[in-house]
C-alpha atoms as a PDB file:
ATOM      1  CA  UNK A   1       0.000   0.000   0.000  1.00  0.00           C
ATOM      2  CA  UNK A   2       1.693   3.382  -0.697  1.00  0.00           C
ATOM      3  CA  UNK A   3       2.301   5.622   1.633  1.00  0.00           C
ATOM      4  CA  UNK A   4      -0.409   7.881   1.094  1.00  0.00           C
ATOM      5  CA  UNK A   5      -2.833   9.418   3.868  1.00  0.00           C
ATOM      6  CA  UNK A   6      -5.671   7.845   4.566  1.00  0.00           C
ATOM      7  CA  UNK A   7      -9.257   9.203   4.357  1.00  0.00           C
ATOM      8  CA  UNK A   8     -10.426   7.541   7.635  1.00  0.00           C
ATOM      9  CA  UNK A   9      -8.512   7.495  10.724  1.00  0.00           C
ATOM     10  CA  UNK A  10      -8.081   5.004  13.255  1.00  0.00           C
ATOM     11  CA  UNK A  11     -10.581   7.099  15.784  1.00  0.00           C
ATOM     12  CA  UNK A  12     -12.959   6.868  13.171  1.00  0.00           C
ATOM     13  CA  UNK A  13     -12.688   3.117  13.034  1.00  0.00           C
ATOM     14  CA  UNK A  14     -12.536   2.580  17.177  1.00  0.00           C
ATOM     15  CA  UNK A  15     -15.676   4.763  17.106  1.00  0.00           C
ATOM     16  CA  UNK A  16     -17.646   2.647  14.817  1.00  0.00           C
ATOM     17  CA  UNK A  17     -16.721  -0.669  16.678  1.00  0.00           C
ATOM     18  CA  UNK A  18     -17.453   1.414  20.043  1.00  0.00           C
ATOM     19  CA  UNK A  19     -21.097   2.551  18.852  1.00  0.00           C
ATOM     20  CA  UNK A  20     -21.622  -1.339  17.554  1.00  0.00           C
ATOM     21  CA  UNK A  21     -20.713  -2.317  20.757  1.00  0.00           C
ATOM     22  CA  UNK A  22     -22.823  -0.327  22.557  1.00  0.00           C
ATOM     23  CA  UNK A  23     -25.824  -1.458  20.695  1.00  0.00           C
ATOM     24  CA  UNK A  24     -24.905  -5.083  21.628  1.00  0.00           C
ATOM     25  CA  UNK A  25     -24.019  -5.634  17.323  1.00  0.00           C
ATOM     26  CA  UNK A  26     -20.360  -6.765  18.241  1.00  0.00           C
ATOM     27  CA  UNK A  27     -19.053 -10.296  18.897  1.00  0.00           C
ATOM     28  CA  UNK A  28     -19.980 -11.243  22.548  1.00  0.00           C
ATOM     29  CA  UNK A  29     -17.725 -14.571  23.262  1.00  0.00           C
ATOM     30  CA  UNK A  30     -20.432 -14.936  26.067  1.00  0.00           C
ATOM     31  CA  UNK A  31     -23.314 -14.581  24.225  1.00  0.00           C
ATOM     32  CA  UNK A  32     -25.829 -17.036  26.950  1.00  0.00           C
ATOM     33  CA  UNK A  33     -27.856 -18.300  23.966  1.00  0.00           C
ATOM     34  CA  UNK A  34     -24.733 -19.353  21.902  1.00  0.00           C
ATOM     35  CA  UNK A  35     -21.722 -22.396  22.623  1.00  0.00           C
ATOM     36  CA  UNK A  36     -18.963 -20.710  21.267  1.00  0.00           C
ATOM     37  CA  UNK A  37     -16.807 -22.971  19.020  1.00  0.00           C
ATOM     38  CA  UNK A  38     -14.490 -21.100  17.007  1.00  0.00           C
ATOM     39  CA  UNK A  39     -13.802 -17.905  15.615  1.00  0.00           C
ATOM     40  CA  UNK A  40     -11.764 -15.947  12.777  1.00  0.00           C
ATOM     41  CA  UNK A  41     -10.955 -12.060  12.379  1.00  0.00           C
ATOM     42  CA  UNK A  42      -9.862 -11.140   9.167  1.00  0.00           C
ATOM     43  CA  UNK A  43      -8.743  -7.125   8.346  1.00  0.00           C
ATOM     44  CA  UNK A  44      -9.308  -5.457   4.484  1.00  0.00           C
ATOM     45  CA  UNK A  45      -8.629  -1.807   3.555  1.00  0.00           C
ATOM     46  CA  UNK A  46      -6.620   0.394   1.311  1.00  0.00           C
ATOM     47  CA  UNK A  47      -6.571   4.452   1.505  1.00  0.00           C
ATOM     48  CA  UNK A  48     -10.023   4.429   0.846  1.00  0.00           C
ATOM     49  CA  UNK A  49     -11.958   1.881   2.228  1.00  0.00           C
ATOM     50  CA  UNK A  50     -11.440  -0.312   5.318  1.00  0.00           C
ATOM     51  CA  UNK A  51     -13.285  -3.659   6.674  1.00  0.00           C
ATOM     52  CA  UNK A  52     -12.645  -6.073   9.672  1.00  0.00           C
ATOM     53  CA  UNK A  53     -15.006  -8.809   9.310  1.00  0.00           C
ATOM     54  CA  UNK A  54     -15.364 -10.905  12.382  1.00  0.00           C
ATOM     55  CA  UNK A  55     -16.635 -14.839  12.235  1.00  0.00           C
ATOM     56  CA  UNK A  56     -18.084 -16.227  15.470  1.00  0.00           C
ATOM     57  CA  UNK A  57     -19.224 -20.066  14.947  1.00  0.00           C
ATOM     58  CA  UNK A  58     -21.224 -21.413  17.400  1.00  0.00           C
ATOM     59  CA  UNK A  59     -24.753 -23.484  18.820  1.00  0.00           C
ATOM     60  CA  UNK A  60     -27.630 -21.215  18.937  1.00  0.00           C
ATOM     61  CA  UNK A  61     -29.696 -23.086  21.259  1.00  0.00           C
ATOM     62  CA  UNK A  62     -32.989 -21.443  20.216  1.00  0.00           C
ATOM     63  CA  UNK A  63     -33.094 -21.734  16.341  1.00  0.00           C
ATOM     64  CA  UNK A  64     -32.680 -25.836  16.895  1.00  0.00           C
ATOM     65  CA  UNK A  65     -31.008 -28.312  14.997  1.00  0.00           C
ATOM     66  CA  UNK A  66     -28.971 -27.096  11.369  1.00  0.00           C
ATOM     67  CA  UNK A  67     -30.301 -23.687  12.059  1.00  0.00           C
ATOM     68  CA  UNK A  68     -29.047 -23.508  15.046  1.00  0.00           C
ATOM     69  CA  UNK A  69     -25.150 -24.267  13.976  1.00  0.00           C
ATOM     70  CA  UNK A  70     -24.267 -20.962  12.565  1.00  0.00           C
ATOM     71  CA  UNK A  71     -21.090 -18.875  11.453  1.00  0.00           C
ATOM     72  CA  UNK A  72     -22.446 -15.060  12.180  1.00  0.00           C
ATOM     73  CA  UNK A  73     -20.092 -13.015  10.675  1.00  0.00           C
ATOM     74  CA  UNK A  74     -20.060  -9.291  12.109  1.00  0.00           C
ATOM     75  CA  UNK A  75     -19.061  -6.695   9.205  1.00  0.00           C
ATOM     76  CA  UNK A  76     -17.175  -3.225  10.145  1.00  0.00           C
ATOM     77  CA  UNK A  77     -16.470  -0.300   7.669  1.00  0.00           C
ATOM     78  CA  UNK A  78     -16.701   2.847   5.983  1.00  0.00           C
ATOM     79  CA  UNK A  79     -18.538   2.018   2.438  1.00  0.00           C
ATOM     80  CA  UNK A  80     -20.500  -0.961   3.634  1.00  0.00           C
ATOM     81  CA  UNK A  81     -24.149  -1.327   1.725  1.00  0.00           C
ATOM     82  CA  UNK A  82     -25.486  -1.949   4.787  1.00  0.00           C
ATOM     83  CA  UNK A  83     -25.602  -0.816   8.524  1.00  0.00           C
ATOM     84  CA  UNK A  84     -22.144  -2.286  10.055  1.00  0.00           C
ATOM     85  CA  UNK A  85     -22.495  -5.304  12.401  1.00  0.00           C
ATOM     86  CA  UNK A  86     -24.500  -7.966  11.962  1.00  0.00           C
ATOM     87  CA  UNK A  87     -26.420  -8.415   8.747  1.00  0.00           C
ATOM     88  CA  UNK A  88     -29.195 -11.066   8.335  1.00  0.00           C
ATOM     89  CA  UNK A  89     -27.793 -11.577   5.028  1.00  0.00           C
ATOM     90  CA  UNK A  90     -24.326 -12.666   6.831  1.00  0.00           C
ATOM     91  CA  UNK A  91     -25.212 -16.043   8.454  1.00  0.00           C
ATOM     92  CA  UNK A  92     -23.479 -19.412   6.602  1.00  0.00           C
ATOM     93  CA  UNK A  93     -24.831 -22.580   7.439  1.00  0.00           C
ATOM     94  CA  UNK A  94     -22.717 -25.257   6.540  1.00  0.00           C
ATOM     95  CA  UNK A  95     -24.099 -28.641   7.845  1.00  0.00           C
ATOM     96  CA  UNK A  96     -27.466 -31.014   6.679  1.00  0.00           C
ATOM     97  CA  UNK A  97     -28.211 -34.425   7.955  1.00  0.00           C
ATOM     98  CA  UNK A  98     -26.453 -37.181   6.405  1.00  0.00           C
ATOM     99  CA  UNK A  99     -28.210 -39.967   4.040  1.00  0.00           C
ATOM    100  CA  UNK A 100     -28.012 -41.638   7.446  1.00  0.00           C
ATOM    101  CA  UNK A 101     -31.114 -39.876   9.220  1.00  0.00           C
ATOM    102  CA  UNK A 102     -31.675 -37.078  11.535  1.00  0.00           C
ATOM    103  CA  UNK A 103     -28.653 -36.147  12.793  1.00  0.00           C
ATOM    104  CA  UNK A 104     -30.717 -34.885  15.952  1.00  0.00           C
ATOM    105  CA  UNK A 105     -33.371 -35.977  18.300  1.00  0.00           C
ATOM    106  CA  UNK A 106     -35.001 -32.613  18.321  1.00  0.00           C
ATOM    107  CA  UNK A 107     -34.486 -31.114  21.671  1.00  0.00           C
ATOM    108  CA  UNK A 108     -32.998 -27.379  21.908  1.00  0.00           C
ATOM    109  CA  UNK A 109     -29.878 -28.209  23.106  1.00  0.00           C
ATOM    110  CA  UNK A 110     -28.492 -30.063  19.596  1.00  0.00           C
ATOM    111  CA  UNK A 111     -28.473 -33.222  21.298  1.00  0.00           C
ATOM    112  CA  UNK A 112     -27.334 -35.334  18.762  1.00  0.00           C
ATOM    113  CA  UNK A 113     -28.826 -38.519  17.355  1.00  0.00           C
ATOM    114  CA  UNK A 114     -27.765 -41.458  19.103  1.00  0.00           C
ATOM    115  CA  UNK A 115     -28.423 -43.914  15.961  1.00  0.00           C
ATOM    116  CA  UNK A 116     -27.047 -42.032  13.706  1.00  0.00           C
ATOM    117  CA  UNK A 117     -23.458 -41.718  13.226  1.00  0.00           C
ATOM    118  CA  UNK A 118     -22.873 -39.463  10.485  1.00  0.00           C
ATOM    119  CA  UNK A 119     -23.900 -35.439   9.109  1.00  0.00           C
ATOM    120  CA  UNK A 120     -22.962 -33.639   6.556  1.00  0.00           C
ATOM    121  CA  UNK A 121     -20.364 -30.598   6.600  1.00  0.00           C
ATOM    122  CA  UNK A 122     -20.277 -28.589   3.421  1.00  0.00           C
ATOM    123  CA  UNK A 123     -21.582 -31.973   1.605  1.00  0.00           C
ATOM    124  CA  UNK A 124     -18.704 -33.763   3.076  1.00  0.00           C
ATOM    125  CA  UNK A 125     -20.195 -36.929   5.449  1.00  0.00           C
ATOM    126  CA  UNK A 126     -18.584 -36.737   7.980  1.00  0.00           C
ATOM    127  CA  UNK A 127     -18.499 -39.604  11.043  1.00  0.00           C
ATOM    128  CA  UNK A 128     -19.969 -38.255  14.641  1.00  0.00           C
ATOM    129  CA  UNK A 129     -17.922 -40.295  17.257  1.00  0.00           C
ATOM    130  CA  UNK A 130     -19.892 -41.190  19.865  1.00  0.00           C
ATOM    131  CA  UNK A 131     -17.149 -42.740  22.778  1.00  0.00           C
ATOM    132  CA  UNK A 132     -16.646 -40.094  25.307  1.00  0.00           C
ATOM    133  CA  UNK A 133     -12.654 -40.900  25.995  1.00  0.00           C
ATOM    134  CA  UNK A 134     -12.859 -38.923  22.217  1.00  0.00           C
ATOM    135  CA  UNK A 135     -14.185 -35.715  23.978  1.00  0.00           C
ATOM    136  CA  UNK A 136     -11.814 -36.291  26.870  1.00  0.00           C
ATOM    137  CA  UNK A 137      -9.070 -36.383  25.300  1.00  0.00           C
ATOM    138  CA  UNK A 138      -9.941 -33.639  23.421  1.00  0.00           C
ATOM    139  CA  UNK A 139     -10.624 -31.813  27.129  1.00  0.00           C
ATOM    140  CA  UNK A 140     -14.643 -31.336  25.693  1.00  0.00           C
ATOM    141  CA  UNK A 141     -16.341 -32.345  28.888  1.00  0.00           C
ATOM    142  CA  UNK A 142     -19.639 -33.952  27.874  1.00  0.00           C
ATOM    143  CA  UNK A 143     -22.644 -31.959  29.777  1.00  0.00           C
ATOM    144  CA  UNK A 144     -24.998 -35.054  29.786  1.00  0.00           C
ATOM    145  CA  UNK A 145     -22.839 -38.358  28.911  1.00  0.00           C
ATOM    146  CA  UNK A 146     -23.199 -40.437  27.251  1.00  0.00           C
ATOM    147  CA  UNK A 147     -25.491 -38.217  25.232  1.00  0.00           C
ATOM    148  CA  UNK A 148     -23.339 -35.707  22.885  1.00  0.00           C
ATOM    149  CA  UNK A 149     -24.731 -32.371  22.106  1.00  0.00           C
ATOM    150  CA  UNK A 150     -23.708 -30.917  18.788  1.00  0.00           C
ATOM    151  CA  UNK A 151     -21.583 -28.092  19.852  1.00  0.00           C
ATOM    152  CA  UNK A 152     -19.588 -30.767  22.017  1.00  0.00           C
ATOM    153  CA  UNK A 153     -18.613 -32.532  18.731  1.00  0.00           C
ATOM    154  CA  UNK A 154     -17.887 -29.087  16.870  1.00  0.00           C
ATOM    155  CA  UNK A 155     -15.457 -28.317  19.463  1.00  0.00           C
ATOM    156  CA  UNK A 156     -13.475 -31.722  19.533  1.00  0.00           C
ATOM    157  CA  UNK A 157     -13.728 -31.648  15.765  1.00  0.00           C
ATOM    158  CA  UNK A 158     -12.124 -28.232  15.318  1.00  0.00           C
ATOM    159  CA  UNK A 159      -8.991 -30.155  14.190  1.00  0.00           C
ATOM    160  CA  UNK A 160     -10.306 -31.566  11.450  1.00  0.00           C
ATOM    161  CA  UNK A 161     -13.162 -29.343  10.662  1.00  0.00           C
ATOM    162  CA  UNK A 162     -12.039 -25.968  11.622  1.00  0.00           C
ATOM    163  CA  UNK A 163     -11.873 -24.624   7.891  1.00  0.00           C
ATOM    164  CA  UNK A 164     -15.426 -26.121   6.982  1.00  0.00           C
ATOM    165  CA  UNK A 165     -17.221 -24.491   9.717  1.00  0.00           C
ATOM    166  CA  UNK A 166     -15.458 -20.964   9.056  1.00  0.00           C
ATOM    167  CA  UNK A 167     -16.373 -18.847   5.887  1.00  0.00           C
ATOM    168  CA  UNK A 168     -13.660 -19.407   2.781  1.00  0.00           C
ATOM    169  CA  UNK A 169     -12.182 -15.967   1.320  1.00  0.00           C
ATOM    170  CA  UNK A 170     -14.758 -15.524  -1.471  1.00  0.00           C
ATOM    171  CA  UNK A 171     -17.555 -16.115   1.468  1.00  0.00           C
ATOM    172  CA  UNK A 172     -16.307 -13.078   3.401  1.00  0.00           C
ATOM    173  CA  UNK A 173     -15.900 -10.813   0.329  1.00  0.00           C
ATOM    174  CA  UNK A 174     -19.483 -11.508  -1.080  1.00  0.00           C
ATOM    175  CA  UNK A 175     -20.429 -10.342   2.473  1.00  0.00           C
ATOM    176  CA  UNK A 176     -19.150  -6.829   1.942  1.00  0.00           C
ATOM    177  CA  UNK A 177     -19.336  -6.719  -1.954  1.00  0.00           C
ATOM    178  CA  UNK A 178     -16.006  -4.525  -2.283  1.00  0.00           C
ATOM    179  CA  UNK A 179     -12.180  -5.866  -3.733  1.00  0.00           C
ATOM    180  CA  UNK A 180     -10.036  -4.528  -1.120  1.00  0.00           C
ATOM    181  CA  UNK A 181      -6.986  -6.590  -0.087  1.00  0.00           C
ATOM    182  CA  UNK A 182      -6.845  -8.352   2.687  1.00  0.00           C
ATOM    183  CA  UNK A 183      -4.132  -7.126   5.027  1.00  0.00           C
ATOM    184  CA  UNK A 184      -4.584  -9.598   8.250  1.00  0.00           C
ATOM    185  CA  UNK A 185      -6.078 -12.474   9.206  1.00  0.00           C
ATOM    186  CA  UNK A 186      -6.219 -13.798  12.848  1.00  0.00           C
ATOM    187  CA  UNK A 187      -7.091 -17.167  14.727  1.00  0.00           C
ATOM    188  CA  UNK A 188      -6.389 -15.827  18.065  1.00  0.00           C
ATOM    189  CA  UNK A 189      -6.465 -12.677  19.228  1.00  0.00           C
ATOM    190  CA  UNK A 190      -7.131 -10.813  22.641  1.00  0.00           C
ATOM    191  CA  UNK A 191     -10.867 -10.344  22.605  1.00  0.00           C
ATOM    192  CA  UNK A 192     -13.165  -7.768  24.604  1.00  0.00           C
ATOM    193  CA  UNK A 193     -15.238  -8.259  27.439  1.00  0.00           C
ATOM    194  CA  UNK A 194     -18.430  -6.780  25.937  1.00  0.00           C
ATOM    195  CA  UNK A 195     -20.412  -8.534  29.088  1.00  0.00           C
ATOM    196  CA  UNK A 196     -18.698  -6.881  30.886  1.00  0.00           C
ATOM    197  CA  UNK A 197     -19.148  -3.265  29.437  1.00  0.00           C
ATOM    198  CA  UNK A 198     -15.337  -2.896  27.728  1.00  0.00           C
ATOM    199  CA  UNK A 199     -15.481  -1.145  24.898  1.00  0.00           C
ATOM    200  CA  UNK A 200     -13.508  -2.272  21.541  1.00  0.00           C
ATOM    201  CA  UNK A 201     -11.562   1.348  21.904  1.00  0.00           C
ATOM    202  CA  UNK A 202      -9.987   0.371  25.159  1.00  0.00           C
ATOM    203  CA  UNK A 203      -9.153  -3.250  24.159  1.00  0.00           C
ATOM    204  CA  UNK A 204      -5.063  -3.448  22.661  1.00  0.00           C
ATOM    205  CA  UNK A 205      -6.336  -6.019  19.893  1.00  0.00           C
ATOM    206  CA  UNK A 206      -8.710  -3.439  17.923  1.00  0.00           C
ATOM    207  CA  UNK A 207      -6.577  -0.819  18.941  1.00  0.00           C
ATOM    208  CA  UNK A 208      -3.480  -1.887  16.654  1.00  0.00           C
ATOM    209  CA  UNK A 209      -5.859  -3.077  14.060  1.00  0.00           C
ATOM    210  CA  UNK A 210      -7.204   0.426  13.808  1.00  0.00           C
ATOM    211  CA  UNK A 211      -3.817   1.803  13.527  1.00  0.00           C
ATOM    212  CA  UNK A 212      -2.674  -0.941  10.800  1.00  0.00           C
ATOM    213  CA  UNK A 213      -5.909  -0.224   9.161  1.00  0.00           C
ATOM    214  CA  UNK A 214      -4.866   3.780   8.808  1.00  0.00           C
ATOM    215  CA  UNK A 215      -0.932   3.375   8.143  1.00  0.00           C
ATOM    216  CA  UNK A 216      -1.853   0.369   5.945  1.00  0.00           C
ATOM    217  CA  UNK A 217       1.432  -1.164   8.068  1.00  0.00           C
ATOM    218  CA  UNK A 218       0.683  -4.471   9.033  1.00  0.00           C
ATOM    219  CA  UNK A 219       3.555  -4.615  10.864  1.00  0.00           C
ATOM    220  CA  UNK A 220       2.161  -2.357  13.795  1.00  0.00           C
ATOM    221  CA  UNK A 221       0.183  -5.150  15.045  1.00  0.00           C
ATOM    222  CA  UNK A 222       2.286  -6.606  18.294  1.00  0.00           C
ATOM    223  CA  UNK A 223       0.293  -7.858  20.044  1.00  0.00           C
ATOM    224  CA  UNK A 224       1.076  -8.121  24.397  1.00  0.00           C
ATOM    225  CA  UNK A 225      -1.963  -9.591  25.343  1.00  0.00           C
ATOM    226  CA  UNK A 226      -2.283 -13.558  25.420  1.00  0.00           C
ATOM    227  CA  UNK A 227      -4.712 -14.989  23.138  1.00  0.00           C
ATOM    228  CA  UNK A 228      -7.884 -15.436  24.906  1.00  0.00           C
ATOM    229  CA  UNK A 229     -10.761 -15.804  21.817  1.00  0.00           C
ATOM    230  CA  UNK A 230     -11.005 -19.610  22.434  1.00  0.00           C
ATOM    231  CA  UNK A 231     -14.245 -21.096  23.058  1.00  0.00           C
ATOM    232  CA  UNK A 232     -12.894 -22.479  26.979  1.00  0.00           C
ATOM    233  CA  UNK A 233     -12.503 -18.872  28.109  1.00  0.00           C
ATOM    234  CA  UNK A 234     -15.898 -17.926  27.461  1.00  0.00           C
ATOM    235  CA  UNK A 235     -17.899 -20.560  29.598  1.00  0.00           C
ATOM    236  CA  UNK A 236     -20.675 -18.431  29.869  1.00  0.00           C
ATOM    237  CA  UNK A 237     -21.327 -18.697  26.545  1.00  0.00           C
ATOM    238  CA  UNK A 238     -24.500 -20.645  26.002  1.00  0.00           C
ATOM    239  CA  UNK A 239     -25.520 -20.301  29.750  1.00  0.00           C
ATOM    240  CA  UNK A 240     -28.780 -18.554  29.636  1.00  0.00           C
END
């Protein structure tokens, strides 16, 4: 990116993510109607346009079943077609039941199917393992063994599945329907307490991305804070 002045600045972007915030339209880790799973943060600008599109996948507890297993990604920026947050239009649901059966039994907590052992994942069939020493040794405590809810089996999966359940490139761009370049991507990063009433402007993560996003330096992101967007430090998440 040359080193030309930007048209926004990085107040301009902390603002945005702080008036989001304040309307409860930015990523809350904690959310009590959603199991956190996993989550992405990816950062797009150039002089005159700037993004940060956030993807929080999780089990929404009251949509039930496939509906409930969604990837909401949260859109910031300064030429969006839309108001900047979350946008209906901005939900990807990736999984179906398998040729198998049902992969649940219909409850709201995603309790999964006990005689069926397979669901689909972007079309992919994937097998549902059902011994708990899987979960445990994946340190995903089972809430009601030996039955396996579905955001238990998201979590252990993450090794294998991470990449299905999160949005591919061309996903996030038709989200925000501009070509900018994308200048970071992050799978951990220092998160806000948004529960707890910090605002995005006092957190270190989105303030170096703000300052990346005006310098177009990427290298201005150095980061102090350990990692903490991970799915075990949230364990209120889901607990409404």
């Amino acid at each position: 990116m040359p080193n030309n002045k930007a048209v926004f600045s990085a107040n301009d972007i902390l603002t945005q993510l702080d008036a989001c915030a304040k309307d409860f339209n930015f990523p809350m880790l904690d959310n009590g109607y959603i199991y956190p799973v996993v989550s992405r943060l990816s950062v797009f600008g150039d002089l005159e346009s700037w993004v940060i599109a956030i993807e929080v996948v999780g089990y929404h507890y009251r949509l039930y079943g496939h509906d409930g297993i969604e990837n909401c990604l949260y859109i910031y920026g300064n030429r969006l077609p839309f108001a900047a947050g979350m946008n209906n239009a901005n939900f990807l649901l990736v999984t179906a039941d398998s040729d198998e059966g049902a992969t649940f039994v219909g409850d709201q907590w995603g309790t999964l199917n006990p005689d069926v052992h397979t669901m689909l994942i972007r079309d992919q069939k994937v097998i549902i393992p059902k011994d708990p020493a899987f979960y445990a040794a994946r340190n995903v405590a089972l809430k009601n063994p030996p039955s396996i809810r579905v955001y238990e089996f998201m979590r252990a999966s993450l090794p294998e599945f991470k990449d299905e359940f999160l949005a591919v490139e061309d996903e996030i761009y038709d989200c925000f329907r501009q070509n900018l370049p994308r200048i970071m991507q992050l799978d951990e990063w220092f998160h806000p307490d948004i529960a707890g009433e910090e605002r995005p402007s006092e957190n270190e993560t989105f303030q170096m991305i703000a300052r990346v996003l005006e310098s177009g330096d990427s290298s201005l992101y150095k980061p102090t804070k350990s990692p903490n967007n991970h799915w075990s430090n949230w364990p209120y998440g889901g607990s409404v």
